[in-house]
C-alpha atoms as a PDB file:
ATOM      1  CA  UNK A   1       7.492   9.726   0.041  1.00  0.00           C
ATOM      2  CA  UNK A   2       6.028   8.156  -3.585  1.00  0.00           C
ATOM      3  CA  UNK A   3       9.086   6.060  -3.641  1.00  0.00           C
ATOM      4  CA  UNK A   4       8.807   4.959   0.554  1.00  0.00           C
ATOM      5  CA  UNK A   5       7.520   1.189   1.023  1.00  0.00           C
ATOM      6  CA  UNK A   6       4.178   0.653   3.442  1.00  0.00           C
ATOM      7  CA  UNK A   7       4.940  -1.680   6.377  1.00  0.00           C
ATOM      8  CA  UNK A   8       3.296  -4.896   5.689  1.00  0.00           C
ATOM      9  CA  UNK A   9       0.967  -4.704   8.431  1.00  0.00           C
ATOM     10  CA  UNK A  10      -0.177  -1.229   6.391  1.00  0.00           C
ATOM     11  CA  UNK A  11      -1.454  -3.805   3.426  1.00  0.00           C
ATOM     12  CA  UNK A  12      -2.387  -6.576   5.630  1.00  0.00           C
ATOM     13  CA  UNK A  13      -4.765  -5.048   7.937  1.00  0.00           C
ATOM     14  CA  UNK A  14      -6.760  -3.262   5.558  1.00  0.00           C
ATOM     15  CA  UNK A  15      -9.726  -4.040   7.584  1.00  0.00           C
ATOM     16  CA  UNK A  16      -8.398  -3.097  11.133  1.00  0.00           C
ATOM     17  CA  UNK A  17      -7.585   0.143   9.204  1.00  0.00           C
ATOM     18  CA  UNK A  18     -11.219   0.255   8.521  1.00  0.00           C
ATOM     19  CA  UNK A  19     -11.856   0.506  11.777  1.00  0.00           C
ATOM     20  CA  UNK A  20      -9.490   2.688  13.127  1.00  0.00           C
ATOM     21  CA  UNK A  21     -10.482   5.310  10.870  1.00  0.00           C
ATOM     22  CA  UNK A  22     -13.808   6.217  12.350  1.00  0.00           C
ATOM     23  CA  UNK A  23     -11.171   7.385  14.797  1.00  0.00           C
ATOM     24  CA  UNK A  24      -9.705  11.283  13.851  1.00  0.00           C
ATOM     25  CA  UNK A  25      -6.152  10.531  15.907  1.00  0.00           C
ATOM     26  CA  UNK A  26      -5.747   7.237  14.816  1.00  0.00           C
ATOM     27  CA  UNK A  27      -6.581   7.577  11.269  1.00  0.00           C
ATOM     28  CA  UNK A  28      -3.946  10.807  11.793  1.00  0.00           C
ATOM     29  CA  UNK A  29      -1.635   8.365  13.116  1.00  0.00           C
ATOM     30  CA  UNK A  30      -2.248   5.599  10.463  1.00  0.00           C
ATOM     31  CA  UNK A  31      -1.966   7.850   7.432  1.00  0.00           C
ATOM     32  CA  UNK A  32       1.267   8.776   9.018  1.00  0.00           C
ATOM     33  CA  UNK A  33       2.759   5.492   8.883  1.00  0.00           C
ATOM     34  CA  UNK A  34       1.090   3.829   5.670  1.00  0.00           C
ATOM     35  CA  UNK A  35       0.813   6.976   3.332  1.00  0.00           C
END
């Protein structure tokens, strides 16, 4: 997965991802998609 591009949206909402990480399933979900 090193070599797997992040969605834009991964990069550009770097504060919305803030945010959703005080949240345990969304931050599950998020690290999912972006990591």
């Amino acid at each position: 997965m090193g070599t797997a591009r992040k969605p834009e949206w991964c990069l550009s909402n770097s504060m919305l991802h803030s945010h959703l990480s005080r949240k345990a399933s969304w931050r599950t979900v998020w690290d999912g998609l972006c990591s």
